[in-house]
N, C-alpha and C. Protein backbone atom coordinates (compact mmCIF):
# COMPACT_ATOMS: atom_id res chain seq x y z
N UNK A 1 -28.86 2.30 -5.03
CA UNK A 1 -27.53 2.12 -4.45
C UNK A 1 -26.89 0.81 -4.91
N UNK A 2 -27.27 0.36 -6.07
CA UNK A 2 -26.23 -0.78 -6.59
C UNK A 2 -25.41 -0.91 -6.97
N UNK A 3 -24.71 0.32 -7.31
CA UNK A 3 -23.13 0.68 -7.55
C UNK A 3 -22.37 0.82 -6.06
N UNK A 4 -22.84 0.40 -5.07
CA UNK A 4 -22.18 1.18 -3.67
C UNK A 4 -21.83 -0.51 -3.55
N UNK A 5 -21.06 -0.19 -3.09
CA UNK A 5 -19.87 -1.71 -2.26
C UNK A 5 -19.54 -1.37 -1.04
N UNK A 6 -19.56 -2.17 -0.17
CA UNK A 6 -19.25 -2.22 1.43
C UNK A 6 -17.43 -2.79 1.51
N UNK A 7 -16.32 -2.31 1.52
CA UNK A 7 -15.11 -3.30 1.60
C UNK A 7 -15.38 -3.32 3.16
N UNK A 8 -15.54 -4.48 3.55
CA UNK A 8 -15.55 -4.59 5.08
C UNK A 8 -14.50 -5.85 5.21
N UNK A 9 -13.83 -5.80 4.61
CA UNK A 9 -12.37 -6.65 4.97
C UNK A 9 -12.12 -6.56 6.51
N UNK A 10 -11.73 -7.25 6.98
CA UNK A 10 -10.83 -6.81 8.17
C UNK A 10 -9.79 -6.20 8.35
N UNK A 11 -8.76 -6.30 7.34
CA UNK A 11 -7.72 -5.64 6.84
C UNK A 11 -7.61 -3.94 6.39
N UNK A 12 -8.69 -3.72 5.60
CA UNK A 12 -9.26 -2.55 5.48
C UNK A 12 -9.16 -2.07 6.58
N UNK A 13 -10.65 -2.56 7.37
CA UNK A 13 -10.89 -2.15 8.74
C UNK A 13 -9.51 -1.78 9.44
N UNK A 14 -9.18 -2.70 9.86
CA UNK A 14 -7.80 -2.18 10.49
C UNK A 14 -7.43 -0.65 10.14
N UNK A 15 -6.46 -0.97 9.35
CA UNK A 15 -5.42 0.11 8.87
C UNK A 15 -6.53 1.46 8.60
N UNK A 16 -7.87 1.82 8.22
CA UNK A 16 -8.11 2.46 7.93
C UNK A 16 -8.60 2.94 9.53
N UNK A 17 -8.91 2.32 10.72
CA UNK A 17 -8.97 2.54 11.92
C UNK A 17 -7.48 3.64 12.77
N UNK A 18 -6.41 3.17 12.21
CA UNK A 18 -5.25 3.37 12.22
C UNK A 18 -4.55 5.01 11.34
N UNK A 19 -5.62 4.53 10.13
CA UNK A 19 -5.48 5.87 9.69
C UNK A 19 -6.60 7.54 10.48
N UNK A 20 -7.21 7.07 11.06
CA UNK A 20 -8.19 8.02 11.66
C UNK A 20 -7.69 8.84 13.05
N UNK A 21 -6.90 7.84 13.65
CA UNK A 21 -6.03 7.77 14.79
C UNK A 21 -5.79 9.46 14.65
N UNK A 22 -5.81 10.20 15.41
CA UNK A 22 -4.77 11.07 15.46
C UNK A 22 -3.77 11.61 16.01
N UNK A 23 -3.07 10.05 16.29
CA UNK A 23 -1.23 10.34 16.67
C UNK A 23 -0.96 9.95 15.73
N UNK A 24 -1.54 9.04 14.13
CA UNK A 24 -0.94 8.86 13.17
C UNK A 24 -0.30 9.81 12.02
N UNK A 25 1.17 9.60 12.00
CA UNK A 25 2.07 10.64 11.40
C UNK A 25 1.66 10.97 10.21
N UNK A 26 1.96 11.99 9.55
CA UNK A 26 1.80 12.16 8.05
C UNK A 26 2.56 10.79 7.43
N UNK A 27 3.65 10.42 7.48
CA UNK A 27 4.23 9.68 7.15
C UNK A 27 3.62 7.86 6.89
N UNK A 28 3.01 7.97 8.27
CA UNK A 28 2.17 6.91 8.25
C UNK A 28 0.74 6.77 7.56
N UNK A 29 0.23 8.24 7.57
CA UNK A 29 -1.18 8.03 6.73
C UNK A 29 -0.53 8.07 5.12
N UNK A 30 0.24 8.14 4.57
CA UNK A 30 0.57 8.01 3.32
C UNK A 30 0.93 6.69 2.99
N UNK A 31 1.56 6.17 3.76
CA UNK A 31 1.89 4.84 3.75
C UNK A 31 0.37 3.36 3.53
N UNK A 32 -0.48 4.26 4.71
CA UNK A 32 -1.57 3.23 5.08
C UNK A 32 -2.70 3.80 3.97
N UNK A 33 -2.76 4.76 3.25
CA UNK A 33 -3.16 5.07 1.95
C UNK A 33 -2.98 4.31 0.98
N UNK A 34 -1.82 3.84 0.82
CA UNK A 34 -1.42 3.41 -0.61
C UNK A 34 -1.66 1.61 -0.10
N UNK A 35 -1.17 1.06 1.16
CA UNK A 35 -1.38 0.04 1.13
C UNK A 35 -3.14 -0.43 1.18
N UNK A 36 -4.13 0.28 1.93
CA UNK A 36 -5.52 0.41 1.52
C UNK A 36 -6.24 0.36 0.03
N UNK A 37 -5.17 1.32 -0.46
CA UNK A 37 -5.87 1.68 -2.19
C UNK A 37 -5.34 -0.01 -2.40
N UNK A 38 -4.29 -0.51 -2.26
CA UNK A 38 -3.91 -1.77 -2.86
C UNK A 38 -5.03 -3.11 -2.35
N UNK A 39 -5.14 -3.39 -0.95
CA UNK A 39 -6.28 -3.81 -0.37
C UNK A 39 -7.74 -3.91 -1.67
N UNK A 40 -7.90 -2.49 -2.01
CA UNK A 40 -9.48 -2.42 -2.69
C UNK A 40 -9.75 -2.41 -3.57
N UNK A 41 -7.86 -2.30 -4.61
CA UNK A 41 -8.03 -2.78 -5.90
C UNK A 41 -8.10 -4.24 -5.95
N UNK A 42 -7.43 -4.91 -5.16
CA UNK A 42 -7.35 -6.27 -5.35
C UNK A 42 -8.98 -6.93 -4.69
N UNK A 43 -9.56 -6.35 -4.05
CA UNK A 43 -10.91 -6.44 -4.01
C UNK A 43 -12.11 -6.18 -5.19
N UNK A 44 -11.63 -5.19 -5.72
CA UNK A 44 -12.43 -4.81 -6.93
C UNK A 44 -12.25 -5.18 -8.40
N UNK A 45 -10.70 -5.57 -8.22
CA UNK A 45 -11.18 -6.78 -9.76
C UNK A 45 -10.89 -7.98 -9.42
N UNK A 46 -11.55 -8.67 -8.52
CA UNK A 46 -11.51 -10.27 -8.47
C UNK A 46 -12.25 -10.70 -9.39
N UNK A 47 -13.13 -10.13 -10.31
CA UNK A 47 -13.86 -10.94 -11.48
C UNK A 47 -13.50 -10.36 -12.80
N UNK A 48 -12.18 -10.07 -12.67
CA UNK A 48 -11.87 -9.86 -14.32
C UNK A 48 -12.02 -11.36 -15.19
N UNK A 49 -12.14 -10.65 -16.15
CA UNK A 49 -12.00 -12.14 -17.37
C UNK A 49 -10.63 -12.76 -17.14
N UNK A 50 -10.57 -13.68 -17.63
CA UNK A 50 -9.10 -14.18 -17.64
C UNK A 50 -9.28 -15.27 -19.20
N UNK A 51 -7.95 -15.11 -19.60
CA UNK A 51 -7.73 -16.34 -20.73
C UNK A 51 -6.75 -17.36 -20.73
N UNK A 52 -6.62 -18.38 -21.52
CA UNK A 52 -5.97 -19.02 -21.12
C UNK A 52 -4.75 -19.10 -22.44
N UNK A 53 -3.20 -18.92 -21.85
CA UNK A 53 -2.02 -18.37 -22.32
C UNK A 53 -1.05 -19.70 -22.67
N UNK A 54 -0.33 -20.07 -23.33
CA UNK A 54 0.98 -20.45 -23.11
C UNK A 54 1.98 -20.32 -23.02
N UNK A 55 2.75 -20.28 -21.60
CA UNK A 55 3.80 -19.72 -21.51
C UNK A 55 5.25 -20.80 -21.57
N UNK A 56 6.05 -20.55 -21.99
CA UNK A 56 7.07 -21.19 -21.75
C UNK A 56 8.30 -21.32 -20.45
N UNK A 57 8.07 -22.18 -20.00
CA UNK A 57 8.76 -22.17 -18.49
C UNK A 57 10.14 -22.90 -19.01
N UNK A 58 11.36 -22.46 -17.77
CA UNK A 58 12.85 -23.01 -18.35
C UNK A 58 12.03 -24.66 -18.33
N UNK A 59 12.02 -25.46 -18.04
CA UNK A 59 12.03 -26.51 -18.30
C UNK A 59 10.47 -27.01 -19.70
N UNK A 60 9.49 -26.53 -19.38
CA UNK A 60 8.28 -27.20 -20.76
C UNK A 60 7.51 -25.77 -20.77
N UNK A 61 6.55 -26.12 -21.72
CA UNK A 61 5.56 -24.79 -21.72
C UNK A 61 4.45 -25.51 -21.53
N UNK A 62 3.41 -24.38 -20.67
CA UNK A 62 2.45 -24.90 -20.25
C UNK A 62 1.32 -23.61 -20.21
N UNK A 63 0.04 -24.25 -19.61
CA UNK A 63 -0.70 -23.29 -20.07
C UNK A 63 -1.30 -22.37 -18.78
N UNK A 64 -1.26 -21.30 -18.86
CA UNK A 64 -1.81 -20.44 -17.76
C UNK A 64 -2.56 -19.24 -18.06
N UNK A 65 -3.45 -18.82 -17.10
CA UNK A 65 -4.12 -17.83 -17.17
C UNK A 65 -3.90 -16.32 -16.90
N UNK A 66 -4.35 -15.72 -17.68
CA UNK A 66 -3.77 -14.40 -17.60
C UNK A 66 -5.22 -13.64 -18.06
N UNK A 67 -5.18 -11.88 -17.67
CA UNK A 67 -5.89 -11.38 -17.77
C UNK A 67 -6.60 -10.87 -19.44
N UNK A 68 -7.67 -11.25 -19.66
CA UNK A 68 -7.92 -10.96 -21.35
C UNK A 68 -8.55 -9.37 -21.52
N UNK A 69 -9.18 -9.44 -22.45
CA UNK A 69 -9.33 -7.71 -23.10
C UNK A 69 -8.17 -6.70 -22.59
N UNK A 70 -8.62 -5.63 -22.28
CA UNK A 70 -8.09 -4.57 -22.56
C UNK A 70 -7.20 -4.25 -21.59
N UNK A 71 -6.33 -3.65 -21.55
CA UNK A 71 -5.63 -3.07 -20.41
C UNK A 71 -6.22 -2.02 -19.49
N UNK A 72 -5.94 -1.83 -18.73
CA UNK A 72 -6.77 -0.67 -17.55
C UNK A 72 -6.06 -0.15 -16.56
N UNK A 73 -6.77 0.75 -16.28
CA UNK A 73 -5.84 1.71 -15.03
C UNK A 73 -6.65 2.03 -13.55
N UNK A 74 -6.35 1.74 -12.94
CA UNK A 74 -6.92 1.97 -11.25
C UNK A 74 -6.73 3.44 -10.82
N UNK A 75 -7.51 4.30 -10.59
CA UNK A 75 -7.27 5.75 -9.80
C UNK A 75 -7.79 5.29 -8.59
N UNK A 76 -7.46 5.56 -8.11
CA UNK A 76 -8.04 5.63 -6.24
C UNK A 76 -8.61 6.74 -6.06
N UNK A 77 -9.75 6.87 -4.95
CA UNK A 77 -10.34 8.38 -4.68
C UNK A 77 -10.60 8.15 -3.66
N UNK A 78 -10.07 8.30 -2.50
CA UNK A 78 -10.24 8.15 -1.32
C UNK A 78 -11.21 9.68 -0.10
């Protein structure tokens, strides 16, 4: 089981408590879906690579980090 992850956020928790509810509207479990999936992506790539960029700001350019290799796509499977 070393591919299995626990999100035990509190935040999670919440809303997904909220989603179980059942006075919660269709309207609302779609809503608390998408803000969840957002919750666990931003949980699940906190260790991307990152490189370091120069960007040009209106006043100097300076240097910042941004994400390196490849581009990628998030599916959710809830």
């Amino acid at each position: 089981m070393s591919n299995v992850y626990v999100l035990d956020h509190p935040l999670i928790q919440h809303k997904t408590a909220i989603l179980r509810d059942k006075e919660t509207t269709n309207k609302e479990f779609r809503e608390l879906v998408e803000e969840i999936t957002m919750l666990m992506c931003y949980e699940a790539l906190r260790d991307l690579p990152l490189e370091d960029v120069e960007v040009e700001t209106p006043l100097t350019t300076t240097t910042c980090q941004m994400l390196s290799g490849r581009k990628l796509a998030v599916v959710p499977i809830l």
